[in-house]
N, C-alpha and C. Protein backbone atom coordinates (compact mmCIF):
# COMPACT_ATOMS: atom_id res chain seq x y z
N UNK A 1 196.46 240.24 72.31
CA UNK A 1 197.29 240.44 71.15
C UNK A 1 198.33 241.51 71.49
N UNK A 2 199.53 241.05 70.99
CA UNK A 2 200.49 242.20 71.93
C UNK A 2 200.23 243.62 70.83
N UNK A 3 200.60 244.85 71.31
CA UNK A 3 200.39 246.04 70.93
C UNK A 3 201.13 245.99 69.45
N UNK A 4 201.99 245.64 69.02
CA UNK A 4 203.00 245.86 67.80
C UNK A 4 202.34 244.95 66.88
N UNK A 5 201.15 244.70 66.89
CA UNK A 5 200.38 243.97 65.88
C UNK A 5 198.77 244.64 65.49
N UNK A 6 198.55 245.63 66.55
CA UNK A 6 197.75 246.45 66.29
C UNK A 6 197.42 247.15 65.13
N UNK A 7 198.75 247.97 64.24
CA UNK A 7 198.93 248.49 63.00
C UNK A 7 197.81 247.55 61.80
N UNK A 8 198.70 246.34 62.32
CA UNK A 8 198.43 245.30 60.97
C UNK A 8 197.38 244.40 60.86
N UNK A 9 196.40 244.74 61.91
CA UNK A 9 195.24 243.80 61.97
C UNK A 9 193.87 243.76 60.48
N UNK A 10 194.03 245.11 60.15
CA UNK A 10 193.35 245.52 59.02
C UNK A 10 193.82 245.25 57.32
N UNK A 11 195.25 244.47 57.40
CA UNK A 11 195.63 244.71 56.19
C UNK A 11 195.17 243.53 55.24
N UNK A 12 194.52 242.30 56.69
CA UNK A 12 194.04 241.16 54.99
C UNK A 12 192.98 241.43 54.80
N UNK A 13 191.94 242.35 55.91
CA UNK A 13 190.51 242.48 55.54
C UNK A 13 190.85 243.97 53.77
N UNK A 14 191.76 244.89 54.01
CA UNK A 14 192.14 245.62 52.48
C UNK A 14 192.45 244.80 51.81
N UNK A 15 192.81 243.54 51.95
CA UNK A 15 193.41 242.98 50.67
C UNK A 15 192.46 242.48 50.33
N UNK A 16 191.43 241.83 50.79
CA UNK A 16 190.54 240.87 50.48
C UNK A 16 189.26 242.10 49.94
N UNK A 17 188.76 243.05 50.23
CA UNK A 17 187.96 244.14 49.93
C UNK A 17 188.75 244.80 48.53
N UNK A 18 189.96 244.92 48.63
CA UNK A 18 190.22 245.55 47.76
C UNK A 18 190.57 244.92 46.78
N UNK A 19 190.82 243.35 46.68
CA UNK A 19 190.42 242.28 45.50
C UNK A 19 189.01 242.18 45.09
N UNK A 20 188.01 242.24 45.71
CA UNK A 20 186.53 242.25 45.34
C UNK A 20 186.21 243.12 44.83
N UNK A 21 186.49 244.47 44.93
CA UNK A 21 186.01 246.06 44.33
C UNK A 21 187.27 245.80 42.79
N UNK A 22 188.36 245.24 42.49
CA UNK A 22 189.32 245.20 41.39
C UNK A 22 187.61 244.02 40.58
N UNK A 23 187.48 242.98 41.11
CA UNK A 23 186.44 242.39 40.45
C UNK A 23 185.65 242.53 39.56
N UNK A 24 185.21 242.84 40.75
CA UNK A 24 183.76 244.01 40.18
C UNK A 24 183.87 245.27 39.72
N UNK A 25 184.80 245.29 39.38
CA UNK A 25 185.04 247.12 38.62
C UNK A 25 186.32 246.51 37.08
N UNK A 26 186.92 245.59 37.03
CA UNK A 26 187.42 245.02 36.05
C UNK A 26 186.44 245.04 34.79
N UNK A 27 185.49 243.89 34.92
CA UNK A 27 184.89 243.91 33.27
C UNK A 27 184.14 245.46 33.19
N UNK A 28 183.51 245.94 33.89
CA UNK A 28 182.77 247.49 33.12
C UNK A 28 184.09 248.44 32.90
N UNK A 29 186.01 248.17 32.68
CA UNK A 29 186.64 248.87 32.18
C UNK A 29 187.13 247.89 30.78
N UNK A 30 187.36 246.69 31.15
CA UNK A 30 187.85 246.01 30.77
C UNK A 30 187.44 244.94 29.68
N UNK A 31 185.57 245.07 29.49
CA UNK A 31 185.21 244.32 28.37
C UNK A 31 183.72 244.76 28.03
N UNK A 32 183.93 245.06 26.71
CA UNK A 32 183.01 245.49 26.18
C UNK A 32 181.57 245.62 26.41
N UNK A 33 181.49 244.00 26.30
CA UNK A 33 179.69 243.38 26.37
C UNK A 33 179.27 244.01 28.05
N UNK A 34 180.17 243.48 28.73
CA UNK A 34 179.53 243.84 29.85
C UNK A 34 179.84 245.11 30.49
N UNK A 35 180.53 246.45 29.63
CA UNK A 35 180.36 247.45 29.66
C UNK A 35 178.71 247.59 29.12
N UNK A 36 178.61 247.39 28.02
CA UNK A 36 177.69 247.91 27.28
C UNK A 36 176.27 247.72 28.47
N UNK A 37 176.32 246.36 28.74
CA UNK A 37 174.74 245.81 29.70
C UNK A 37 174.98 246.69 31.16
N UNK A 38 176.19 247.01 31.68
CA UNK A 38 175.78 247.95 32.92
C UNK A 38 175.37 249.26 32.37
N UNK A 39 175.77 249.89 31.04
CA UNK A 39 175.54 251.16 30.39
C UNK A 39 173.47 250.91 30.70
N UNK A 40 173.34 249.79 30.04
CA UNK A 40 172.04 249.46 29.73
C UNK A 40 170.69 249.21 31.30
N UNK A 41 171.76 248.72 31.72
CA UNK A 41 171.08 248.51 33.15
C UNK A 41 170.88 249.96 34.51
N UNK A 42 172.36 251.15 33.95
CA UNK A 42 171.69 252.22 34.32
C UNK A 42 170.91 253.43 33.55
N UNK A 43 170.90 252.92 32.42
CA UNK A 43 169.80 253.67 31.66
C UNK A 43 168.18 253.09 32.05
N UNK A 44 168.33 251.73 32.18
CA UNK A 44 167.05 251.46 32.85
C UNK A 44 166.30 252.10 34.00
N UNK A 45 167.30 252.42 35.23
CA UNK A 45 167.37 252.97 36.37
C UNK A 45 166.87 254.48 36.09
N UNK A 46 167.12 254.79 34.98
CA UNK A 46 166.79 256.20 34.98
C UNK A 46 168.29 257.23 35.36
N UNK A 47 169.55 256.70 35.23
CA UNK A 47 170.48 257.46 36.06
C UNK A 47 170.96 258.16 35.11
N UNK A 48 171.14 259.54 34.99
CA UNK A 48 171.62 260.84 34.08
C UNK A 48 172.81 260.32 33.51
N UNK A 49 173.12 260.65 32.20
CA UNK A 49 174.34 260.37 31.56
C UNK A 49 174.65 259.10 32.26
N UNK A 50 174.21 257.85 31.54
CA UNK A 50 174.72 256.23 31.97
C UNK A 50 175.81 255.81 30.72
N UNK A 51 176.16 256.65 29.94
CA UNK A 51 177.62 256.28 29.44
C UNK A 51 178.64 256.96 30.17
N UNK A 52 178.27 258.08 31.02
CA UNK A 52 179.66 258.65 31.24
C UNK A 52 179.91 258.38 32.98
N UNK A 53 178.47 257.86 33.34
CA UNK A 53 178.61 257.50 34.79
C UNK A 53 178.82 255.25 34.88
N UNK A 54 178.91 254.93 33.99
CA UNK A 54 179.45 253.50 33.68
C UNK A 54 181.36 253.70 33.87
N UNK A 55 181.30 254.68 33.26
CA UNK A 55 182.88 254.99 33.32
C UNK A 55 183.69 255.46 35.19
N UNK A 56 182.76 256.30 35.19
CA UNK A 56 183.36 256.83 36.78
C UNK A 56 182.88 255.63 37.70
N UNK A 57 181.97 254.77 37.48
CA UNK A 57 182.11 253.74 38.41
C UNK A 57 182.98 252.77 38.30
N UNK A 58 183.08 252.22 36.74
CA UNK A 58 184.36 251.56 37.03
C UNK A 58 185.34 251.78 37.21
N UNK A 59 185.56 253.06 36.61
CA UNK A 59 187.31 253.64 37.30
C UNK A 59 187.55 253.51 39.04
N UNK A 60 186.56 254.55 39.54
CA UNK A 60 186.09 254.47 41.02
C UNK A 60 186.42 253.03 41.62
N UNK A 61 185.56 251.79 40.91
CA UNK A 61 185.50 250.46 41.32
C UNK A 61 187.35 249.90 41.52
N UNK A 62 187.69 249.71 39.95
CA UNK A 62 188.84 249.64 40.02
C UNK A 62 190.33 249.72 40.79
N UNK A 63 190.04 251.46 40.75
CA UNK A 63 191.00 252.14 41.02
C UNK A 63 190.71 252.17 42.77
N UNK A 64 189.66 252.38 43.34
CA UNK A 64 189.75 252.27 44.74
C UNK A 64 189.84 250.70 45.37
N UNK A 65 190.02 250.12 44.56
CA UNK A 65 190.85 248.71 45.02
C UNK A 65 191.96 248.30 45.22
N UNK A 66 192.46 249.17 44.09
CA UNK A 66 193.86 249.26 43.80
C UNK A 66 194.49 249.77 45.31
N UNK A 67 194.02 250.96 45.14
CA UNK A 67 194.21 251.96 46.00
C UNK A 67 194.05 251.07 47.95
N UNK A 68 192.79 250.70 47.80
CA UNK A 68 192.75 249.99 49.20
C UNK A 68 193.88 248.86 49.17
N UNK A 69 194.19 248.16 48.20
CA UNK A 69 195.40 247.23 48.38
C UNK A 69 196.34 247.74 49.26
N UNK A 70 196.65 249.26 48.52
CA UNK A 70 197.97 249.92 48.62
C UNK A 70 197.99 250.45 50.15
N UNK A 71 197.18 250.45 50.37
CA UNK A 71 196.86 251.96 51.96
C UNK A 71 196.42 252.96 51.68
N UNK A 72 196.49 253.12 50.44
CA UNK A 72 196.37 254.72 50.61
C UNK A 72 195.07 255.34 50.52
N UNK A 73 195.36 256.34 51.85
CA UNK A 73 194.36 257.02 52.23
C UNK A 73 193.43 256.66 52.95
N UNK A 74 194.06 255.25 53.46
CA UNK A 74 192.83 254.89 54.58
C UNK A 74 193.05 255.43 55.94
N UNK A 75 194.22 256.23 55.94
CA UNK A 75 194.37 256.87 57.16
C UNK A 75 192.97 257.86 57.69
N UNK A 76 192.82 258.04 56.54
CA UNK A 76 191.13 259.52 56.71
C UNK A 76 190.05 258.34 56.86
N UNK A 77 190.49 257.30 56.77
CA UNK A 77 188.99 256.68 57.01
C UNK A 77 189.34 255.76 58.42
């Protein structure tokens, strides 16, 4: 593979990762019911504050999809 394609070998595996994490982090921002059943499913788990940690995962989920779409910050990784 010639060298000037090196850069870009990683950008459909971000697109495609960072469409799956928008997925799966969409309905726990984006709709109610199935906010409510992951709320419910980590209260089952036992996980501390599962209304306010339902939220930082889907933002997290979301937003680091977004984010992997974009590039950014995959330089540190």
């Amino acid at each position: 593979m010639p060298r000037a394609f090196d850069r870009y070998w990683p950008v459909p595996l971000r697109i495609i990762l960072g469409i799956a994490y928008m997925i799966h982090g969409a309905p726990k921002l984006f709709s109610g019911q199935a906010h409510q059943q992951f709320q419910g499913m980590l209260g089952q788990l036992g996980v501390p504050a599962p209304q306010l940690v339902s939220w930082v995962v889907g933002v997290v989920e979301f937003g680091g999809g977004i984010a992997l779409i974009l590039g950014l910050f995959t330089w540190i990784a």
